[in-house]
PDB file of N, CA and C in Angstrom:
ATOM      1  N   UNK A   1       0.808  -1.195   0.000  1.00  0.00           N
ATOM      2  CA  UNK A   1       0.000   0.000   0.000  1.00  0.00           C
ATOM      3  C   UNK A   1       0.852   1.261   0.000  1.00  0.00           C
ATOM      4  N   UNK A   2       1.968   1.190   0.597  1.00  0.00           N
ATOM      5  CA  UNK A   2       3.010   2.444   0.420  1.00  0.00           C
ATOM      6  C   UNK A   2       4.332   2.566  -0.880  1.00  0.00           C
ATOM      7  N   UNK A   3       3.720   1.894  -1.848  1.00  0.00           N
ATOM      8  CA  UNK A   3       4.647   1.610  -3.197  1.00  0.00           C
ATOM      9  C   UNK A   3       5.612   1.366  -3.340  1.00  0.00           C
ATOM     10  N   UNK A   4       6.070   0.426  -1.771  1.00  0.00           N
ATOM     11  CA  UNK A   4       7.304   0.192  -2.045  1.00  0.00           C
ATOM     12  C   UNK A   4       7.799  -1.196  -2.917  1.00  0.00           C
ATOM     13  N   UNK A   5       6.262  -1.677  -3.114  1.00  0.00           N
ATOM     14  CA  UNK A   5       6.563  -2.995  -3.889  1.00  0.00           C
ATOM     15  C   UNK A   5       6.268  -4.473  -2.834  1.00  0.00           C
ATOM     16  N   UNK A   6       5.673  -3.892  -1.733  1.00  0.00           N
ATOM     17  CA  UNK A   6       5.882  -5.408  -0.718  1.00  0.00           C
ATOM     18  C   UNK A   6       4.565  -5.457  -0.097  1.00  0.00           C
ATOM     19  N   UNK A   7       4.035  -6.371   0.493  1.00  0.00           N
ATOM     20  CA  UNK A   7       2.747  -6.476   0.653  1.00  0.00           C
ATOM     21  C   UNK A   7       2.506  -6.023   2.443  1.00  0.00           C
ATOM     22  N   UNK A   8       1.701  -5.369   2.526  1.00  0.00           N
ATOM     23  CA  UNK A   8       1.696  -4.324   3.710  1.00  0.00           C
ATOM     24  C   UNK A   8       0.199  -4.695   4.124  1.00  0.00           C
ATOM     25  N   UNK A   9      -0.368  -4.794   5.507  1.00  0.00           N
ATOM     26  CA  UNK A   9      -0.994  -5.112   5.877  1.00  0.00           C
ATOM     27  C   UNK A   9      -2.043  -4.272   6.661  1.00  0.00           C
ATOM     28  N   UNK A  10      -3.111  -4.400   6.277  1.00  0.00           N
ATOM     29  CA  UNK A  10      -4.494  -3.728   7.381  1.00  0.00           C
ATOM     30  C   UNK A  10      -5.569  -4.641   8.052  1.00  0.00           C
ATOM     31  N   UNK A  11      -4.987  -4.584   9.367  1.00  0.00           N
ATOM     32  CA  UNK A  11      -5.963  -5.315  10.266  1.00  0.00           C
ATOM     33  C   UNK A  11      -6.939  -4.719  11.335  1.00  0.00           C
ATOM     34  N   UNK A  12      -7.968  -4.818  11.728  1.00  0.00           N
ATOM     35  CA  UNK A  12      -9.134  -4.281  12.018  1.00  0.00           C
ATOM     36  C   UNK A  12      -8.649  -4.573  13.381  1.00  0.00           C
ATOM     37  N   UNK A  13      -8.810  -3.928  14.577  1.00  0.00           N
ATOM     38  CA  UNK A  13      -8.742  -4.354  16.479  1.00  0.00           C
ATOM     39  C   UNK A  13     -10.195  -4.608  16.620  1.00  0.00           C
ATOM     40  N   UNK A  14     -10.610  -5.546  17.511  1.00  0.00           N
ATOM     41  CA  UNK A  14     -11.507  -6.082  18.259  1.00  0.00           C
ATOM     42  C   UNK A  14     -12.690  -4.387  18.698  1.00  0.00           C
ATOM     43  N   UNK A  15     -11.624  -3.946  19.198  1.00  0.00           N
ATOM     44  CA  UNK A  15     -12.569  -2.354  19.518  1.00  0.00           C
ATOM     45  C   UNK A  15     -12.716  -0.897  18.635  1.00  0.00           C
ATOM     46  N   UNK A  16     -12.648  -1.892  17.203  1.00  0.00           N
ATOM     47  CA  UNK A  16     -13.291  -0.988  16.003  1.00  0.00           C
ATOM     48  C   UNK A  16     -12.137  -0.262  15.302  1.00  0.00           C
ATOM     49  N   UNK A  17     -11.046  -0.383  15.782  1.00  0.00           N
ATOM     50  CA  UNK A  17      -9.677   0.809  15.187  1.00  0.00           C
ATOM     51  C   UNK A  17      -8.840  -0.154  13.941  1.00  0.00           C
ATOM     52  N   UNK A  18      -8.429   0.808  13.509  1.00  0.00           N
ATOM     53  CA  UNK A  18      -7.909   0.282  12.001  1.00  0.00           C
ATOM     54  C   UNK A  18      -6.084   0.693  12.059  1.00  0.00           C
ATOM     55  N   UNK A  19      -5.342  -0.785  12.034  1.00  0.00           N
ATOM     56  CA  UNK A  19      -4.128  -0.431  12.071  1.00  0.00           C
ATOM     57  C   UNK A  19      -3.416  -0.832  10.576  1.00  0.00           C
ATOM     58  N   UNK A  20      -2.331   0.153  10.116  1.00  0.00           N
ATOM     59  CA  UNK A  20      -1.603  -0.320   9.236  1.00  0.00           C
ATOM     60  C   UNK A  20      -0.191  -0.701   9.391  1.00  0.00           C
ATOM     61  N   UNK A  21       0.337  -2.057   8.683  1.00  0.00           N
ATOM     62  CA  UNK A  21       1.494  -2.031   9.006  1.00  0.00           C
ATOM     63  C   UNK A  21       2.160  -2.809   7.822  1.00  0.00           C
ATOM     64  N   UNK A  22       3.079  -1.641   7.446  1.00  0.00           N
ATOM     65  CA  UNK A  22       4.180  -1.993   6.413  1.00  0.00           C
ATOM     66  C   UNK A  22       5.080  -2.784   6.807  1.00  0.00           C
ATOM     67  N   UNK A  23       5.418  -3.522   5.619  1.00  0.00           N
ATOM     68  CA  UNK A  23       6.666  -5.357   5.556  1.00  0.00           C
ATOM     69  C   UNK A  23       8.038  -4.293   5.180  1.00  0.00           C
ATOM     70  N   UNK A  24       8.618  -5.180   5.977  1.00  0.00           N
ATOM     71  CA  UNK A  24       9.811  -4.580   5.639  1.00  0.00           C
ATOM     72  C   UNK A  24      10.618  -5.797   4.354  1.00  0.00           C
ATOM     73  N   UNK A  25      11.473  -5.395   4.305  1.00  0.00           N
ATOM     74  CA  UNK A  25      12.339  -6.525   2.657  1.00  0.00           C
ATOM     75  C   UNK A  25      12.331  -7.903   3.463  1.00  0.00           C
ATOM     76  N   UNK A  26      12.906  -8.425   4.725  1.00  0.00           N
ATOM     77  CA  UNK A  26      12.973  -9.446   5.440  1.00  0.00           C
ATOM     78  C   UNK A  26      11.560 -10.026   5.522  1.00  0.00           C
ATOM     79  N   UNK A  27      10.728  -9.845   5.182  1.00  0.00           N
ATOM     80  CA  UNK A  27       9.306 -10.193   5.677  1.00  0.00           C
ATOM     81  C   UNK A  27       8.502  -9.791   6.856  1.00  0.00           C
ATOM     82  N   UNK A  28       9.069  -9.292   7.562  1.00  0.00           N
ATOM     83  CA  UNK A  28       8.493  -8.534   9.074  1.00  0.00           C
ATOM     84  C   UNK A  28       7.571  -7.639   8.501  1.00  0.00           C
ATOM     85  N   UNK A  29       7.113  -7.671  10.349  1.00  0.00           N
ATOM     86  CA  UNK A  29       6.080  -5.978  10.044  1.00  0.00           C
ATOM     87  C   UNK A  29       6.167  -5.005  10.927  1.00  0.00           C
ATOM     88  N   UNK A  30       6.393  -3.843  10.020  1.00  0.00           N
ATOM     89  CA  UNK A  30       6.357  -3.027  11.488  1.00  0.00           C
ATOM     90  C   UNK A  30       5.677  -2.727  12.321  1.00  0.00           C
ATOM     91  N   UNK A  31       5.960  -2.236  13.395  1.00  0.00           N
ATOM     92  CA  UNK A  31       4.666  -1.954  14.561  1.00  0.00           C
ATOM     93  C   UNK A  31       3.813  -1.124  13.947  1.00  0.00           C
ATOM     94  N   UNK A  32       2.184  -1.228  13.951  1.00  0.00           N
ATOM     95  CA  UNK A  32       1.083  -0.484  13.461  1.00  0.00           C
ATOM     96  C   UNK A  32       0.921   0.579  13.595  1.00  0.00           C
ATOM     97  N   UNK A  33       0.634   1.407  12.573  1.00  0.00           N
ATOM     98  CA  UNK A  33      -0.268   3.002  13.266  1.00  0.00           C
ATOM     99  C   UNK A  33      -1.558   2.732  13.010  1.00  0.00           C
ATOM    100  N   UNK A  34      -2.436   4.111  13.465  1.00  0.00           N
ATOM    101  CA  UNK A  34      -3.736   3.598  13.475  1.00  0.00           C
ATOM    102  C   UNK A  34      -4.094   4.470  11.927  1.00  0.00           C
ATOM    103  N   UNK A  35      -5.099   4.036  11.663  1.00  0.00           N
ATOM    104  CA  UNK A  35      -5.382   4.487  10.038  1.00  0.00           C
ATOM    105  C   UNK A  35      -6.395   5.706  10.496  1.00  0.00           C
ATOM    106  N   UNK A  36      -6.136   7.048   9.601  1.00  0.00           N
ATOM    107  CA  UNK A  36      -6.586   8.082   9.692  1.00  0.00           C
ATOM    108  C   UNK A  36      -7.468   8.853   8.869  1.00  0.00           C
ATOM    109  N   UNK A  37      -8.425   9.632   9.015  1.00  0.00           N
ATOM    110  CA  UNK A  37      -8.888  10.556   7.866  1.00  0.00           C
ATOM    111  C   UNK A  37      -8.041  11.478   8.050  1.00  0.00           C
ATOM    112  N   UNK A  38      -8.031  12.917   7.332  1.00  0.00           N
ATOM    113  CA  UNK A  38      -7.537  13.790   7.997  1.00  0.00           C
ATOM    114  C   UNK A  38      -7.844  14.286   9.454  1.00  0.00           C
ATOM    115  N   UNK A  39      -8.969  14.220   9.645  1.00  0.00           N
ATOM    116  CA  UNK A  39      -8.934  14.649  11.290  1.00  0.00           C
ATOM    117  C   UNK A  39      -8.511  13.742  12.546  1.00  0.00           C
ATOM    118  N   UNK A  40      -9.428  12.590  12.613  1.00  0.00           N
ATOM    119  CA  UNK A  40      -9.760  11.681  13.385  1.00  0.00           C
ATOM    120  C   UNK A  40      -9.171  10.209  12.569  1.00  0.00           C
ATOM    121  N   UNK A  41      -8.899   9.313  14.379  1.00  0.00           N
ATOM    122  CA  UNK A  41      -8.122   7.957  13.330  1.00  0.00           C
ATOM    123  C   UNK A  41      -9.742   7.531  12.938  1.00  0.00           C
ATOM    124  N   UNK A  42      -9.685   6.252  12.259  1.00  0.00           N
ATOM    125  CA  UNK A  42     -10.823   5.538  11.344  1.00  0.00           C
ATOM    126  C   UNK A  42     -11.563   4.661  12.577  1.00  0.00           C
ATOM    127  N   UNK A  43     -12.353   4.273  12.887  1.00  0.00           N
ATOM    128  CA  UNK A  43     -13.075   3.551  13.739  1.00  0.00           C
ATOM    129  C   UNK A  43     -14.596   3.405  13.473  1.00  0.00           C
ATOM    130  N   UNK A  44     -14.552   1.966  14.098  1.00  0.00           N
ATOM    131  CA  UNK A  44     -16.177   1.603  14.169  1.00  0.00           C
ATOM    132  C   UNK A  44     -16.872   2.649  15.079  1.00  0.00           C
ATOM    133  N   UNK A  45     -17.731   3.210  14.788  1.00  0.00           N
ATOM    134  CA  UNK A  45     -18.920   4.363  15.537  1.00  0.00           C
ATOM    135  C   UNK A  45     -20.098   4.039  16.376  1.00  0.00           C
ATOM    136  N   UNK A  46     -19.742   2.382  16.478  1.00  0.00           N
ATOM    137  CA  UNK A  46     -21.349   1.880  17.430  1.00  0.00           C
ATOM    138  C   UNK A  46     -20.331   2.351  18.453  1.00  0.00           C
ATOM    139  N   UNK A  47     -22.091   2.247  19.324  1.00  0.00           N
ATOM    140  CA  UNK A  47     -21.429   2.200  20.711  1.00  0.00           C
ATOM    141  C   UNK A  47     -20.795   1.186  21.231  1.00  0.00           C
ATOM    142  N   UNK A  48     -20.925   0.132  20.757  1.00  0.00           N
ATOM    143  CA  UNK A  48     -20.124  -1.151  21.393  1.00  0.00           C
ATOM    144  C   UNK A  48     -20.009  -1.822  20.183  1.00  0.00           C
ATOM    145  N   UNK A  49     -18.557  -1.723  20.134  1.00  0.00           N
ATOM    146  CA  UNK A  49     -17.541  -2.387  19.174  1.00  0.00           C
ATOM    147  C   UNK A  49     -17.359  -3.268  18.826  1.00  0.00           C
ATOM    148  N   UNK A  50     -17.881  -4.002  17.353  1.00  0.00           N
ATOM    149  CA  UNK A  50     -17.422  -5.999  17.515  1.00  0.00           C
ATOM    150  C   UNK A  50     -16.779  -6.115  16.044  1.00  0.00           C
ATOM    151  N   UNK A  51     -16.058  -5.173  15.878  1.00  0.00           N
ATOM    152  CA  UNK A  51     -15.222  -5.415  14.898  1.00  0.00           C
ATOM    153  C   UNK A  51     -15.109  -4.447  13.934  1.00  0.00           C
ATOM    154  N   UNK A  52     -13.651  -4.540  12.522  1.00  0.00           N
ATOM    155  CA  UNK A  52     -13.855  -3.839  11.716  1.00  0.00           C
ATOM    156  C   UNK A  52     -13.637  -4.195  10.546  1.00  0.00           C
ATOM    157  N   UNK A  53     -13.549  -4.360   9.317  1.00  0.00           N
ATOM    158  CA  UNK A  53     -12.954  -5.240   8.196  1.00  0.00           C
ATOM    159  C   UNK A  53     -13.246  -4.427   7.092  1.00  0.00           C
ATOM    160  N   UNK A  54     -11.853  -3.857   6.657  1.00  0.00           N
ATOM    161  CA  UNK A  54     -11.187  -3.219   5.532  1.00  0.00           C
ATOM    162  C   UNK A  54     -10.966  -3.965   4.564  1.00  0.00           C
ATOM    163  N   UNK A  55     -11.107  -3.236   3.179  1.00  0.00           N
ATOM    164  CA  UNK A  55     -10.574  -4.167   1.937  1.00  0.00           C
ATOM    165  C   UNK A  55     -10.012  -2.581   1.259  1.00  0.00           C
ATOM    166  N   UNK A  56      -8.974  -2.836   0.032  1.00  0.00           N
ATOM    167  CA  UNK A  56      -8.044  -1.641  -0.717  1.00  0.00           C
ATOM    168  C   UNK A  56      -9.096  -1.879  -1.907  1.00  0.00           C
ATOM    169  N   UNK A  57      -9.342  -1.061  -2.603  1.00  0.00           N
ATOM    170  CA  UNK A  57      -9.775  -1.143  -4.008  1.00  0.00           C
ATOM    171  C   UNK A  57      -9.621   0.387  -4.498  1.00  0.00           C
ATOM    172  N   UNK A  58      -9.438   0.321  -5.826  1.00  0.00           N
ATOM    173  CA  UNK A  58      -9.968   1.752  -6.401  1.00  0.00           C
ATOM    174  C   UNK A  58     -11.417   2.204  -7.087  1.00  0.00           C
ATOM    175  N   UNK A  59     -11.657   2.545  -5.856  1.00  0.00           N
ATOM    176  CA  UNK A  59     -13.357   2.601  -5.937  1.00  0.00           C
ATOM    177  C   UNK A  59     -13.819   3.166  -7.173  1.00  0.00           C
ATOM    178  N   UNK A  60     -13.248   4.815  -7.459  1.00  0.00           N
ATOM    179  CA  UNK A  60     -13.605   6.033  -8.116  1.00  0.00           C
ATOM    180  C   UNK A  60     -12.539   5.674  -9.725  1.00  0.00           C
ATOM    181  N   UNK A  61     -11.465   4.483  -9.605  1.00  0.00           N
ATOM    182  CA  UNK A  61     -11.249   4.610 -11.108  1.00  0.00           C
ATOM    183  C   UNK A  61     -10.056   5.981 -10.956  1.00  0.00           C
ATOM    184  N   UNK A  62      -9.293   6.511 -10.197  1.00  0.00           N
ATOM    185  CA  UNK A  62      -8.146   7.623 -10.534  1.00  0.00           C
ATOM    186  C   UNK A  62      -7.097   7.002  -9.787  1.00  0.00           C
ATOM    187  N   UNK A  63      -6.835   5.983  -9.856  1.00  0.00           N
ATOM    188  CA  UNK A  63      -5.688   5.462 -10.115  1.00  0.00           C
ATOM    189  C   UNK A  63      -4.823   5.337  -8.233  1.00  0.00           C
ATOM    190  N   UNK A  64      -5.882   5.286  -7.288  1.00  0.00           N
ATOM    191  CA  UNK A  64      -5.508   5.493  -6.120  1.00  0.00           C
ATOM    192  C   UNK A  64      -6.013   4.262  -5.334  1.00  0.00           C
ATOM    193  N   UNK A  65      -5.330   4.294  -4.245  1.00  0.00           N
ATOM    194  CA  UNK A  65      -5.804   3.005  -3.559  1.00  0.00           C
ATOM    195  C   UNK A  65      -7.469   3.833  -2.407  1.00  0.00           C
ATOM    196  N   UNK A  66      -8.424   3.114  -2.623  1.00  0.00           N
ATOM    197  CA  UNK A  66      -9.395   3.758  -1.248  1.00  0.00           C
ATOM    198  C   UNK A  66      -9.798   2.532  -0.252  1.00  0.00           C
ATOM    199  N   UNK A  67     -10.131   2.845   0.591  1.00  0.00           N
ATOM    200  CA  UNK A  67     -10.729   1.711   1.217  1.00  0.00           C
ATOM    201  C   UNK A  67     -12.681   1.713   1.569  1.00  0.00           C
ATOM    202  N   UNK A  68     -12.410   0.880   1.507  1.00  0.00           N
ATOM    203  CA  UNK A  68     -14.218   0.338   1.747  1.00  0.00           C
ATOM    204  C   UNK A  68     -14.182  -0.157   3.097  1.00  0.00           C
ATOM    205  N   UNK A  69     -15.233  -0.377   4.332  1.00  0.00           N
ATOM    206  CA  UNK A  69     -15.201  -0.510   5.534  1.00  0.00           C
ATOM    207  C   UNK A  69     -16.365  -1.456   5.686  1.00  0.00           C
ATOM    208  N   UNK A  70     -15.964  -2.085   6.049  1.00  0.00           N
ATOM    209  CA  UNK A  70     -17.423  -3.375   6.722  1.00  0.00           C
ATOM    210  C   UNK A  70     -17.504  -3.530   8.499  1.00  0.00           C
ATOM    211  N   UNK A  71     -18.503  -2.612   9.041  1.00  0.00           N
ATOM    212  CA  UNK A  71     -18.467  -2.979  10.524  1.00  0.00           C
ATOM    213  C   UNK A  71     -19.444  -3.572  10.985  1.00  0.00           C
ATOM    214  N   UNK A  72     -19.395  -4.264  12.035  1.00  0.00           N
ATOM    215  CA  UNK A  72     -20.687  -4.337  12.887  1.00  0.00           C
ATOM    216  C   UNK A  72     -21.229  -3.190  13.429  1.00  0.00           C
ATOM    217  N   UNK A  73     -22.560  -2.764  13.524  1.00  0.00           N
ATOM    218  CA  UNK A  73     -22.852  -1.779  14.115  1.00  0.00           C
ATOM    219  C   UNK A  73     -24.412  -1.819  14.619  1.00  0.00           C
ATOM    220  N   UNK A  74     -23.844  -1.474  16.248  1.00  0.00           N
ATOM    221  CA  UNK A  74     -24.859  -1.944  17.061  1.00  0.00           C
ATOM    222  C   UNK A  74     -25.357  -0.962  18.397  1.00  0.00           C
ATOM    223  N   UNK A  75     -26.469  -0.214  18.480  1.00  0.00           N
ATOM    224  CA  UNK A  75     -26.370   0.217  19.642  1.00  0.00           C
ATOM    225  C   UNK A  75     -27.032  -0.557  21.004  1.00  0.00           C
ATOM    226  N   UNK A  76     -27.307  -1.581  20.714  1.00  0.00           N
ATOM    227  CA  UNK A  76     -28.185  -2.334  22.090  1.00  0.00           C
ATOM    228  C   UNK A  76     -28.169  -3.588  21.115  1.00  0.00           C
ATOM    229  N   UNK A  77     -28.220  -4.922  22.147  1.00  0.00           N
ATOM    230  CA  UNK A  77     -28.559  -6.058  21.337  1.00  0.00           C
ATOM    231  C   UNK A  77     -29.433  -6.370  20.016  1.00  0.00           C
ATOM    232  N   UNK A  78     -30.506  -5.600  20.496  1.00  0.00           N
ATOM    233  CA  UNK A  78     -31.903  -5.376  19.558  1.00  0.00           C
ATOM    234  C   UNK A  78     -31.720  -4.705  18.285  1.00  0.00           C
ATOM    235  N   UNK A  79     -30.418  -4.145  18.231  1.00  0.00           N
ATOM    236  CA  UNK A  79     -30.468  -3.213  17.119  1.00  0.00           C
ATOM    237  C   UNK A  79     -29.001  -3.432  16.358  1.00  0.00           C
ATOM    238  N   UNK A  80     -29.234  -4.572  15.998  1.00  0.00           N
ATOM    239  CA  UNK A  80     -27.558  -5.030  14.926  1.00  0.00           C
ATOM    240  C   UNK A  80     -27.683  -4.570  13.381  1.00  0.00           C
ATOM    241  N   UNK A  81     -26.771  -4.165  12.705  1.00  0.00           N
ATOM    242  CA  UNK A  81     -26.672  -4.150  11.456  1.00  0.00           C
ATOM    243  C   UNK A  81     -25.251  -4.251  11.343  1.00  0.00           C
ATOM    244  N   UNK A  82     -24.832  -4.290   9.894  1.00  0.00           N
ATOM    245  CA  UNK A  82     -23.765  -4.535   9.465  1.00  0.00           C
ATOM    246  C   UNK A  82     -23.317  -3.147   8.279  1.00  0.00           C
ATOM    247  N   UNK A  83     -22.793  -1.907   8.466  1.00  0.00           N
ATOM    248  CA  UNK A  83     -22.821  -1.547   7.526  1.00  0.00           C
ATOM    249  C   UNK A  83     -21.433  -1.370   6.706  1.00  0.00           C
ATOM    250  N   UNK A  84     -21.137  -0.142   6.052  1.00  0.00           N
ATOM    251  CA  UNK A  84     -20.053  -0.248   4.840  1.00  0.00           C
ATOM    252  C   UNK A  84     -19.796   1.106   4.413  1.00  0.00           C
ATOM    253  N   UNK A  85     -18.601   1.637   4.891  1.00  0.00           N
ATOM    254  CA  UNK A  85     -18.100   3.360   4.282  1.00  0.00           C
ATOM    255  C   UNK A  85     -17.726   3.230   3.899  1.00  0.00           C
ATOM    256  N   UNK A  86     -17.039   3.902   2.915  1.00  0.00           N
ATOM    257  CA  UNK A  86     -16.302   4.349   1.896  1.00  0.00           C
ATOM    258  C   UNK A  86     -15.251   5.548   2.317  1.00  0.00           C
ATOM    259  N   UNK A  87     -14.069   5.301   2.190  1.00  0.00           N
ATOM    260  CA  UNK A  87     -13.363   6.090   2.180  1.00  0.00           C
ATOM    261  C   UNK A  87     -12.305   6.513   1.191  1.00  0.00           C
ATOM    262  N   UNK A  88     -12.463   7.466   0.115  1.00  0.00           N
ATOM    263  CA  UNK A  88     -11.440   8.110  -0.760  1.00  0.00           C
ATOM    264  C   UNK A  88     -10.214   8.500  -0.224  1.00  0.00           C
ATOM    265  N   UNK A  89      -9.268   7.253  -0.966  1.00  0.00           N
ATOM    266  CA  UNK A  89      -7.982   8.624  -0.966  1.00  0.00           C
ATOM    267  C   UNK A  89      -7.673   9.976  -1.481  1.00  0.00           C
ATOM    268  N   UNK A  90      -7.327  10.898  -1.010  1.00  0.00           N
ATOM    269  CA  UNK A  90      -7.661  12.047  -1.284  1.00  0.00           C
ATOM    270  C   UNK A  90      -5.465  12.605  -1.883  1.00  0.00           C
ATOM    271  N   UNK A  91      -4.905  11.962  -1.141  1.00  0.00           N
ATOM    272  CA  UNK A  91      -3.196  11.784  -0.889  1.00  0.00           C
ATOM    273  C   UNK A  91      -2.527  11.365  -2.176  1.00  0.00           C
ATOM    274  N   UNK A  92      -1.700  10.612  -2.306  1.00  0.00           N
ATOM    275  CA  UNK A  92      -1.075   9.820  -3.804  1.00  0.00           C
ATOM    276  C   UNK A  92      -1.201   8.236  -2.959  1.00  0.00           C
ATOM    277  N   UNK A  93      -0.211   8.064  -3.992  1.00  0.00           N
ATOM    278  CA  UNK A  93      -0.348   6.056  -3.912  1.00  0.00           C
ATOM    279  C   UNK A  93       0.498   5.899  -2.705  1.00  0.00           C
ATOM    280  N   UNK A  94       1.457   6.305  -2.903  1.00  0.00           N
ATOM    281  CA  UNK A  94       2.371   6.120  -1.621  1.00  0.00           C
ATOM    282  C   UNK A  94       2.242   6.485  -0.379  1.00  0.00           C
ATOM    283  N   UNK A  95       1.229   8.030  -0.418  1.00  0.00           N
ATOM    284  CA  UNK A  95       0.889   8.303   1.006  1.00  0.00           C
ATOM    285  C   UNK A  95      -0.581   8.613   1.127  1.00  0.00           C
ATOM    286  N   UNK A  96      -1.369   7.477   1.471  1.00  0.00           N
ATOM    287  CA  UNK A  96      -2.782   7.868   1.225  1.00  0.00           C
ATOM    288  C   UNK A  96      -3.328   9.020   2.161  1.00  0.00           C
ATOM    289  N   UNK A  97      -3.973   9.514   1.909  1.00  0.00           N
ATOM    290  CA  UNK A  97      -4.920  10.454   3.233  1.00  0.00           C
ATOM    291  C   UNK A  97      -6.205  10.242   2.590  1.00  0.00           C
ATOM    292  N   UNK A  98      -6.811   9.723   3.734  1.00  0.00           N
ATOM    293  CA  UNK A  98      -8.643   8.711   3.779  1.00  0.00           C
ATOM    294  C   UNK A  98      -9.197   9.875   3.577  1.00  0.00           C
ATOM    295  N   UNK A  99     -10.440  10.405   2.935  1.00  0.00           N
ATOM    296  CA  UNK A  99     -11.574  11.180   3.142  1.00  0.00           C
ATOM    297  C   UNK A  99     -12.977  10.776   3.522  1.00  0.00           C
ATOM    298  N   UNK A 100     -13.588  10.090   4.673  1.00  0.00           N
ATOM    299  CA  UNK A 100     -14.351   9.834   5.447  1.00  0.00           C
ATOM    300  C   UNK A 100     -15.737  10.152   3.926  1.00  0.00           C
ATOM    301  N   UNK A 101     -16.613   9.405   3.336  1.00  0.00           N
ATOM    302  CA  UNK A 101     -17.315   9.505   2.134  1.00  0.00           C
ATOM    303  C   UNK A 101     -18.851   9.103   2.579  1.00  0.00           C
ATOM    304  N   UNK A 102     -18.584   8.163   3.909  1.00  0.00           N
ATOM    305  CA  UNK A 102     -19.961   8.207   4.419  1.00  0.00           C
ATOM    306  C   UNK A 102     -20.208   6.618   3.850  1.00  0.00           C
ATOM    307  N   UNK A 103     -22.053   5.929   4.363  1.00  0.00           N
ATOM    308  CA  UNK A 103     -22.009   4.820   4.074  1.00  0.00           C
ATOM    309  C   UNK A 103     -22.079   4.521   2.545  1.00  0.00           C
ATOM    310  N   UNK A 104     -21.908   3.933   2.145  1.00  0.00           N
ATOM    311  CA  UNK A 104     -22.675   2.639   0.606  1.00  0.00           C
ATOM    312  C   UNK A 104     -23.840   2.124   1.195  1.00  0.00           C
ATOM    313  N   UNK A 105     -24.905   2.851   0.179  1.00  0.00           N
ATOM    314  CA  UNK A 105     -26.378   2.261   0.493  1.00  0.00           C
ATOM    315  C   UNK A 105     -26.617   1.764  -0.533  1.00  0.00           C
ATOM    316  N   UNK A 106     -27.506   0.209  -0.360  1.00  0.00           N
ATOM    317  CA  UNK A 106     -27.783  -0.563  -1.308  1.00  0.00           C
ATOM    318  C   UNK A 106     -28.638  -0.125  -2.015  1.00  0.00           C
ATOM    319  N   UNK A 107     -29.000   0.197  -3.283  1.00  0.00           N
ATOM    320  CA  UNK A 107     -29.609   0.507  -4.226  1.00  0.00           C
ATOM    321  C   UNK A 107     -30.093   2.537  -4.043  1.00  0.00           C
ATOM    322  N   UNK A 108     -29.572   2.711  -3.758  1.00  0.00           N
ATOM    323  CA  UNK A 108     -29.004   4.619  -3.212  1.00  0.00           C
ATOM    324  C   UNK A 108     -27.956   5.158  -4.023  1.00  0.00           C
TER     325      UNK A 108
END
């Protein structure tokens, strides 16, 4: 994801936060940061957190990496859904900066 040619990793925390972490040439990884829009890092927004799951694609077609967001989102037992943001890179290939785009509604 940072063009250096090596496969770099985004894994979701248990309490909704989104970490990235670049391979170094040896195969390692480095310790994570948390993934950001410009303001605020990226996170699940229920009130109680059960996960987060990122995928890279180029949503918009300009040649950039964005990510798409799949969370659980729940405010009380009674009230589960699963939804899905969108976030534009707004940055280059090498250094993304997320622009928070809001959900993907099915047939919207």
């Amino acid at each position: 994801m940072n063009g250096d040619g090596l496969d770099d990793l985004i894994a979701g925390e248990y309490n909704g936060y989104l970490n990235f972490f670049t391979r170094n040439a040896n195969g390692t990884l480095n310790t994570g940061t948390r993934l950001r829009t410009q303001d605020v890092e990226i996170k699940n927004p229920a009130r109680w957190e059960k996960g987060i799951y990122p995928a890279i694609t180029d949503w918009n077609n300009d040649g950039l990496k964005d990510m798409v967001v799949a969370f659980h989102h729940y405010n009380d037992p009674q009230d589960t859904k699963t939804c899905v943001s969108l976030f534009l890179n707004a940055g280059t290939e090498t250094d993304p900066v997320f622009e928070d785009k809001g959900y993907i509604m099915a047939g919207g």
